[in-house]
N, C-alpha and C. Protein backbone atom coordinates (compact mmCIF):
# COMPACT_ATOMS: atom_id res chain seq x y z
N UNK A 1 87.66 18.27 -9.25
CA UNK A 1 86.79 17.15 -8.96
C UNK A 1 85.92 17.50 -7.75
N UNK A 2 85.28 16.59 -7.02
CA UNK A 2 84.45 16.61 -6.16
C UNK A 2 85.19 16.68 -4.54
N UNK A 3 84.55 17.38 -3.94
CA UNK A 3 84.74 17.35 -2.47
C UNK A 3 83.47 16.61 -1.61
N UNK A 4 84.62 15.61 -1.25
CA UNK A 4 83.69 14.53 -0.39
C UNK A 4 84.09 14.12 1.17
N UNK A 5 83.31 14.14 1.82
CA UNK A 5 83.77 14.48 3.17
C UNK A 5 83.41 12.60 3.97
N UNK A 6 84.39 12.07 4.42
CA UNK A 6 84.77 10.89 5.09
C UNK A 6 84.17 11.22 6.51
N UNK A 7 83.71 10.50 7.19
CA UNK A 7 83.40 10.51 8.82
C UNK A 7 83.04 9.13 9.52
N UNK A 8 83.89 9.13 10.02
CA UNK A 8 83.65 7.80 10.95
C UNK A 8 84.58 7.76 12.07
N UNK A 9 84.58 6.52 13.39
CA UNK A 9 85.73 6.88 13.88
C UNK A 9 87.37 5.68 14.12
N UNK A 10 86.91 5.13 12.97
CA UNK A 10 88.60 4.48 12.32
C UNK A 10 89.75 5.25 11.64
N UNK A 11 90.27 5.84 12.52
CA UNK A 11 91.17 6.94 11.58
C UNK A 11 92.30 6.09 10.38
N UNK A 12 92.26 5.07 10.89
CA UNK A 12 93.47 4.35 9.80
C UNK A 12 92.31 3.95 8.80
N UNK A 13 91.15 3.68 8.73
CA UNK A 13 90.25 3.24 7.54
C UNK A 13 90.44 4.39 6.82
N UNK A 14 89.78 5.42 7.56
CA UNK A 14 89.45 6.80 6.83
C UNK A 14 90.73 7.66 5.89
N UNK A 15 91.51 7.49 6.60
CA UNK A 15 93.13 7.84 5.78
C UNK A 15 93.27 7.14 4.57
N UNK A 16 93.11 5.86 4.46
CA UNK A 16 93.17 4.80 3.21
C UNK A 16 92.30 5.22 2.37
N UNK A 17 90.86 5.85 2.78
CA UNK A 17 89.75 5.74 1.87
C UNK A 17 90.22 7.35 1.50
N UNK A 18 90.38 8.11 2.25
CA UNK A 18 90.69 9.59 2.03
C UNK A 18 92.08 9.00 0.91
N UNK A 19 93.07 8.73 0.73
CA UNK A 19 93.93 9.15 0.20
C UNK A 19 93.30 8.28 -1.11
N UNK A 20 92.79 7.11 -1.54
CA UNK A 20 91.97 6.54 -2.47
C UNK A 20 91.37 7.75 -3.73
N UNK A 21 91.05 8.90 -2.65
CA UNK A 21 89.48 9.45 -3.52
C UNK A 21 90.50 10.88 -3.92
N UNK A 22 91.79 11.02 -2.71
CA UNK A 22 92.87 12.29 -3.46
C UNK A 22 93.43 11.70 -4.76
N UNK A 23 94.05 10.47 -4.56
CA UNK A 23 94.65 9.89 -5.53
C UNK A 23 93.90 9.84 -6.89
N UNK A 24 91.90 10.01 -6.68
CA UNK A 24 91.47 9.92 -8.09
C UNK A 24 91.01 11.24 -8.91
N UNK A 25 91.77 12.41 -7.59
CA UNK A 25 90.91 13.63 -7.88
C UNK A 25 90.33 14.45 -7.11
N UNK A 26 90.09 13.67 -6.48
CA UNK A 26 88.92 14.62 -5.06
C UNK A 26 89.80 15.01 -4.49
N UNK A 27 88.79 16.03 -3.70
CA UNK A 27 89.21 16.71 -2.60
C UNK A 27 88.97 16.44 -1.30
N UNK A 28 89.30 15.70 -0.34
CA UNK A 28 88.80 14.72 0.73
C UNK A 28 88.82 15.41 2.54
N UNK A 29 87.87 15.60 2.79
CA UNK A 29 87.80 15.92 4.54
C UNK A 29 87.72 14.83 5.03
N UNK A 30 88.36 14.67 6.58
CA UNK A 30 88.37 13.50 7.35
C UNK A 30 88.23 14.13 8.21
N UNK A 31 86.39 13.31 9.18
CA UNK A 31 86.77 13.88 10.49
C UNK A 31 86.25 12.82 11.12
N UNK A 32 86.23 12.57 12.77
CA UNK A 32 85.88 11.67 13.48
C UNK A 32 84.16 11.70 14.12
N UNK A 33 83.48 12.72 13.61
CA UNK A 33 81.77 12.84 13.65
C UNK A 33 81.09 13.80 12.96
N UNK A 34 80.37 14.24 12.90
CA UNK A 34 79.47 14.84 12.10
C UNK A 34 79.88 16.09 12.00
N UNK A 35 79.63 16.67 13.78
CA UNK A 35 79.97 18.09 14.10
C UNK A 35 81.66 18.77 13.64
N UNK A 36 82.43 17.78 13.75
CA UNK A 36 83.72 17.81 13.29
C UNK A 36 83.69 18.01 11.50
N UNK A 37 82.77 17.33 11.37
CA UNK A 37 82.97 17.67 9.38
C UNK A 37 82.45 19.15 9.46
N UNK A 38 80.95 19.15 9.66
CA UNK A 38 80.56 20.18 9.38
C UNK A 38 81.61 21.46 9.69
N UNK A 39 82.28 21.52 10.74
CA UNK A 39 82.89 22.49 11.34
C UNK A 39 84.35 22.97 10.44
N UNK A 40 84.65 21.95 9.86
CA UNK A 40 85.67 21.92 8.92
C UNK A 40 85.90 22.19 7.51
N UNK A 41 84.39 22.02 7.29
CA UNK A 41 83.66 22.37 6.33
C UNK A 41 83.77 24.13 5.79
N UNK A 42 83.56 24.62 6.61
CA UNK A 42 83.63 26.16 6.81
C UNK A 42 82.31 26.92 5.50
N UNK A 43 81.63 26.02 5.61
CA UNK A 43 80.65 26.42 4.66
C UNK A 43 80.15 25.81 3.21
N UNK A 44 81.50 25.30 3.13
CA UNK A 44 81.53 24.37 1.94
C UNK A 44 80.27 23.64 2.03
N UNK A 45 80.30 23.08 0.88
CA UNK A 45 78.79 21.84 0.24
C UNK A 45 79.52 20.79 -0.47
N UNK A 46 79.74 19.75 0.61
CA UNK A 46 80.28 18.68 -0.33
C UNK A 46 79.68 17.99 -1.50
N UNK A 47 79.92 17.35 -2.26
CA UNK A 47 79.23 16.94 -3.05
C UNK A 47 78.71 15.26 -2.62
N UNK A 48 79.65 14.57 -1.57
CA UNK A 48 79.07 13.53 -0.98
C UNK A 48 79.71 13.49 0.32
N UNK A 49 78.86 12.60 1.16
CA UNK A 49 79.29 12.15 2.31
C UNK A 49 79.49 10.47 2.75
N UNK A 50 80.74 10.41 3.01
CA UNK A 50 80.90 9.05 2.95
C UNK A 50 80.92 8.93 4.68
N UNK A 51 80.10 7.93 5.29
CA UNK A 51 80.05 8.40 6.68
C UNK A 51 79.74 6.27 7.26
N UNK A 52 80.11 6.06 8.28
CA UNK A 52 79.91 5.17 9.10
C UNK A 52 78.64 4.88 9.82
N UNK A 53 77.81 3.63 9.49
CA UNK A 53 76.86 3.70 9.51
C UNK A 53 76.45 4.16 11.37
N UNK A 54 77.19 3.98 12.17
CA UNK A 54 76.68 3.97 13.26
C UNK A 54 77.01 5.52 13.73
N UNK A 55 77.64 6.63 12.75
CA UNK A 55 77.76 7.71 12.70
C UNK A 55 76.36 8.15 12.16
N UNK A 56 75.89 7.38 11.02
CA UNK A 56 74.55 8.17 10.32
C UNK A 56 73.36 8.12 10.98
N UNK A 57 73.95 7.13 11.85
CA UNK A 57 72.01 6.49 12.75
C UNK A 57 72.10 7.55 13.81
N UNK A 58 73.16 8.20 14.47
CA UNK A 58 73.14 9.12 15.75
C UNK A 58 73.23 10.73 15.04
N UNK A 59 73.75 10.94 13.88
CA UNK A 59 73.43 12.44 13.58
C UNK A 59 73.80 12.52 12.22
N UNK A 60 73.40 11.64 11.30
CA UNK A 60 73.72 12.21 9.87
C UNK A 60 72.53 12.68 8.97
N UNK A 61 71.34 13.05 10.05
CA UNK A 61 70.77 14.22 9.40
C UNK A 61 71.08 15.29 9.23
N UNK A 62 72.00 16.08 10.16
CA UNK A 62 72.47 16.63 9.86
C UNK A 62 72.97 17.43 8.11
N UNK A 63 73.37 16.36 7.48
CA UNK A 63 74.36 16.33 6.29
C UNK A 63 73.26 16.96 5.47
N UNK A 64 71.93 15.99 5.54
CA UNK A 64 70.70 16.37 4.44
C UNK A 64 71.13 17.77 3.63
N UNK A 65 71.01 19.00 4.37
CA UNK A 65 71.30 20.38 4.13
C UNK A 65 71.79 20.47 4.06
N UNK A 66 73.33 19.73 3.98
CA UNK A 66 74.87 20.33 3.82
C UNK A 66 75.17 20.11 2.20
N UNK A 67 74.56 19.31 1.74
CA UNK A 67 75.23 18.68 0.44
C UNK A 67 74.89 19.48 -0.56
N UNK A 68 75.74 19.34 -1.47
CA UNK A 68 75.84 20.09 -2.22
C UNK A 68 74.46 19.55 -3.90
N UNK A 69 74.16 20.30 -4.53
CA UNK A 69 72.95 20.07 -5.53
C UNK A 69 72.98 18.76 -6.17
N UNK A 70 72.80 18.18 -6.34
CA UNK A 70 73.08 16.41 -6.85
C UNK A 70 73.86 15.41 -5.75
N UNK A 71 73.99 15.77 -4.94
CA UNK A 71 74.72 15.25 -3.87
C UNK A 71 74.21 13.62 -3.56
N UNK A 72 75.13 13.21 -2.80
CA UNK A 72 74.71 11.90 -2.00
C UNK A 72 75.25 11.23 -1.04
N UNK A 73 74.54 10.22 -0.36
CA UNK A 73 75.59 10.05 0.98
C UNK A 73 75.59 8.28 1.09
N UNK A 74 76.53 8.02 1.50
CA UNK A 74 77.22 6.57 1.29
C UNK A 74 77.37 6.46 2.08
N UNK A 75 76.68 5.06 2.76
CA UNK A 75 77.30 4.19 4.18
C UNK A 75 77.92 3.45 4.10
N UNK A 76 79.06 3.30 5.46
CA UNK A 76 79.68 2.22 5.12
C UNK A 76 79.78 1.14 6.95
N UNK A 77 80.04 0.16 6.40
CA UNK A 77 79.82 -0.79 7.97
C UNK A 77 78.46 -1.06 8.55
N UNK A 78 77.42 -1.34 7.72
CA UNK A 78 75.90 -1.21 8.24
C UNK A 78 75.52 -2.50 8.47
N UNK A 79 75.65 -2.69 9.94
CA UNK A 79 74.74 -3.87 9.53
C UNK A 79 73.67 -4.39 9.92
N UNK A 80 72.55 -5.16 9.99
CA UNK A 80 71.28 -5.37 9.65
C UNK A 80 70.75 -4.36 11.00
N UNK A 81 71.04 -4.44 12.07
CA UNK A 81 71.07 -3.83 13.06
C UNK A 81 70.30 -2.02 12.59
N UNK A 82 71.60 -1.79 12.29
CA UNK A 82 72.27 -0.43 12.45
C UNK A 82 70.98 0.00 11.02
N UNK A 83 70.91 -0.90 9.92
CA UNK A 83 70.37 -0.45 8.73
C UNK A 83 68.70 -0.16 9.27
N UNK A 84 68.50 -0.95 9.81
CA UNK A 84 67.18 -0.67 10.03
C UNK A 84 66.88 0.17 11.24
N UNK A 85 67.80 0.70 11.94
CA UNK A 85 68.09 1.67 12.94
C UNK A 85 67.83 3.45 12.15
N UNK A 86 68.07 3.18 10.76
CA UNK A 86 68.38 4.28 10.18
C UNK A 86 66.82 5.29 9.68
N UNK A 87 67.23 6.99 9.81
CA UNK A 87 65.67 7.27 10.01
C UNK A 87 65.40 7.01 8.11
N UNK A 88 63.90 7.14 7.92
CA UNK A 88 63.30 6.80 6.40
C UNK A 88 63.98 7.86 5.77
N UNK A 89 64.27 9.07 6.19
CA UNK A 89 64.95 10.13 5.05
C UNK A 89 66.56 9.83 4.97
N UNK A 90 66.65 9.55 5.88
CA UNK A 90 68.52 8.82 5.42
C UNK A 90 68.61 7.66 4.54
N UNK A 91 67.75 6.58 5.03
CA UNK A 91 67.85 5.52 4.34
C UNK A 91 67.08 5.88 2.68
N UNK A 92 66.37 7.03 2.45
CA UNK A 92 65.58 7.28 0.93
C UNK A 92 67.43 8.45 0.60
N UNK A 93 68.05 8.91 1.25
CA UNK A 93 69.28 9.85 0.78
C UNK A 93 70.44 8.72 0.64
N UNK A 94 70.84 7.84 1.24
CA UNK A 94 71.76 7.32 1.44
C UNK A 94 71.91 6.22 -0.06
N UNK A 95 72.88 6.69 -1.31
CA UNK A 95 73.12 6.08 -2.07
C UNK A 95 73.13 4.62 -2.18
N UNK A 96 74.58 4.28 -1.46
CA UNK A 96 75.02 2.65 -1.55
C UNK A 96 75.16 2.44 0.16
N UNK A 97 75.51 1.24 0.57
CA UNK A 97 75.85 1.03 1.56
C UNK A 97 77.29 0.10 0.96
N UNK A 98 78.37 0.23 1.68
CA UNK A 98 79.57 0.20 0.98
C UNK A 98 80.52 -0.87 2.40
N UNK A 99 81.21 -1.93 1.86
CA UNK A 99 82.33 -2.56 3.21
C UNK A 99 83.73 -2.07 2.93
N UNK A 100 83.96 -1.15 3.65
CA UNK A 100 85.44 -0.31 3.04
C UNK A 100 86.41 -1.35 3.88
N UNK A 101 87.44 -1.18 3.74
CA UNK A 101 87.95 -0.84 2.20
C UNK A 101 88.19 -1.75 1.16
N UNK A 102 87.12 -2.52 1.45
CA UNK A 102 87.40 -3.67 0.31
C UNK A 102 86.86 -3.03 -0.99
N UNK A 103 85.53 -2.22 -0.59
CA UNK A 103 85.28 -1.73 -2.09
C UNK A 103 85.45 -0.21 -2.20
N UNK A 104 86.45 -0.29 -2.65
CA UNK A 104 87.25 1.34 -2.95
C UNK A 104 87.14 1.28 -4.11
N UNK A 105 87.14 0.48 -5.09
CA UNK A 105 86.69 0.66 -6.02
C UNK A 105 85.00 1.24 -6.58
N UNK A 106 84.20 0.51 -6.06
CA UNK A 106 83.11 0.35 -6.35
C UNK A 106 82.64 2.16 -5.43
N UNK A 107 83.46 2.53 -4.72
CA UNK A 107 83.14 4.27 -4.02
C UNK A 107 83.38 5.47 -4.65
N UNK A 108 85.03 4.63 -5.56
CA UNK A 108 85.57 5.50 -6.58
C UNK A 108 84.08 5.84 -7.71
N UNK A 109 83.62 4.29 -8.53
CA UNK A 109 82.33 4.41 -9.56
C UNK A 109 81.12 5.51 -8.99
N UNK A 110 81.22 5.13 -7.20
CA UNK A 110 79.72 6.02 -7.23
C UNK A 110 79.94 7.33 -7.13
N UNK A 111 81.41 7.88 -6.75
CA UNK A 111 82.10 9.40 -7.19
C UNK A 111 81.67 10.16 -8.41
N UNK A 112 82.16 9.12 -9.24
CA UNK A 112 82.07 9.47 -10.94
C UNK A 112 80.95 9.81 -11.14
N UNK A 113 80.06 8.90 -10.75
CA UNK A 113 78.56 9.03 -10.94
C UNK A 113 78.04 10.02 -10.16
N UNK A 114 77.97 10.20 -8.68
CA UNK A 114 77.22 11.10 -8.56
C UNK A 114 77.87 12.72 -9.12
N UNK A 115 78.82 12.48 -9.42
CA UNK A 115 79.52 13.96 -9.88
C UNK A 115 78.78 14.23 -11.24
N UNK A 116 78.78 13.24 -12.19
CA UNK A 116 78.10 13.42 -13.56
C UNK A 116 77.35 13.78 -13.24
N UNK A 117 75.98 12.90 -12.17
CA UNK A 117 74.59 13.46 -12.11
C UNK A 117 74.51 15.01 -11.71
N UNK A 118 75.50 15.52 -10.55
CA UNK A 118 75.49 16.90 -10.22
C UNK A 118 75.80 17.41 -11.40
N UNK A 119 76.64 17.61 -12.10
CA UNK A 119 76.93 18.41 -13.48
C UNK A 119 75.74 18.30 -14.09
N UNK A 120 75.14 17.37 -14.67
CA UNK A 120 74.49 17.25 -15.84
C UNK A 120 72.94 17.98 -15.29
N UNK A 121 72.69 17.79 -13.85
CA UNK A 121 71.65 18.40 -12.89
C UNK A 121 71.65 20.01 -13.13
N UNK A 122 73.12 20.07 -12.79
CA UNK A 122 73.45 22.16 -12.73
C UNK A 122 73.36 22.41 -14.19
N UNK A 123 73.90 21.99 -15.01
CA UNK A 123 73.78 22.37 -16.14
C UNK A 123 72.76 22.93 -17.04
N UNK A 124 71.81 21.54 -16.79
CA UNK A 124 70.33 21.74 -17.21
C UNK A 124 69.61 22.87 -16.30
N UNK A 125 70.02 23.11 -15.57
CA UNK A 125 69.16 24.09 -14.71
C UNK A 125 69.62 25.80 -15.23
N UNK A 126 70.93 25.47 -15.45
CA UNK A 126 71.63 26.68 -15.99
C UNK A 126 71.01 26.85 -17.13
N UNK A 127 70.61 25.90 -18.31
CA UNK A 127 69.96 26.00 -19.46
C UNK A 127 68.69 26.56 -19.74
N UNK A 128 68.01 25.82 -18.58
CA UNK A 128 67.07 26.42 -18.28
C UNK A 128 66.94 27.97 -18.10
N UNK A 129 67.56 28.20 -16.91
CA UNK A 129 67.54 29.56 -17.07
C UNK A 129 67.94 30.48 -17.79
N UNK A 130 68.80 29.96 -18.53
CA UNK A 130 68.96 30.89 -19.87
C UNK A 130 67.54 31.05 -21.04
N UNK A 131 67.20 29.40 -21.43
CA UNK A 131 65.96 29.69 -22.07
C UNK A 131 64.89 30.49 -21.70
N UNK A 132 64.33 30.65 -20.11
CA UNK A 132 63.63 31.38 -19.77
C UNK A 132 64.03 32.93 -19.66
N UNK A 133 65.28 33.51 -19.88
CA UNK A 133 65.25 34.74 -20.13
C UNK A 133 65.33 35.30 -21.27
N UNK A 134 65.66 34.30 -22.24
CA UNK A 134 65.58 34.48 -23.81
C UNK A 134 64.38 34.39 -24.19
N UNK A 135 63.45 33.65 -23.89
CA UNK A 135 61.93 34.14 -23.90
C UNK A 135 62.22 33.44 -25.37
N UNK A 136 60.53 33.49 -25.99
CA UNK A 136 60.03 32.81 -27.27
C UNK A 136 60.45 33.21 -28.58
């Protein structure tokens, strides 16, 4: 399944939501800021980032370049404040905005989904490049 990287700094939220997304499959990083994921990361490309909104407004540009090809990034705790605090390329990257952990469900659906879209994204691209070396 997908590797999706948690960041915020509620460690008892993040444990609940981390063990949520092991329990459906994933593969889950937990860290307490940005520099801490990335670093843990070790190169990896998650396929999403589930991050705290008042984490995304101080450095989750960062992530832009980290993610992996179909990727996406999910806020959670935003509020009117913080949302419109957020720069135009986060807020045009940033999937859902999410109130954990009430909707663990509804984080689990956008998993599924953005994982399909990455597959069905790589795939076609893989196709692609096969048609173009098979020529006419």
């Amino acid at each position: 399944m997908a590797l999706i990287v948690v960041v915020g700094p509620d460690a008892a939220l993040l444990e609940g939501v981390s063990q949520t997304l092991v329990a459906a499959g994933h593969r889950a990083v937990v860290a307490s800021d940005v520099t801490e994921a990335i670093d843990s990361l070790g190169g990896e490309r998650p396929l999403m980032v589930v991050i705290d909104c008042a984490s995304l407004v101080t450095s989750g540009v960062a992530f832009r370049s980290s993610l992996a090809h179909g990727g996406a990034v999910i806020a959670f705790h935003c509020d009117d404040v913080e949302s419109e605090r957020l720069p135009f390329e986060i807020k045009r990257a940033a999937l859902a905005e999410l109130r954990l952990p009430l909707e663990r469900q509804r984080l689990l659906a956008l998993a599924r989904s953005v994982e399909a879209r990455a597959h069905a994204a790589g795939k076609d691209s893989v196709d692609e490049a096969r048609e173009s070396r098979a020529g006419p």
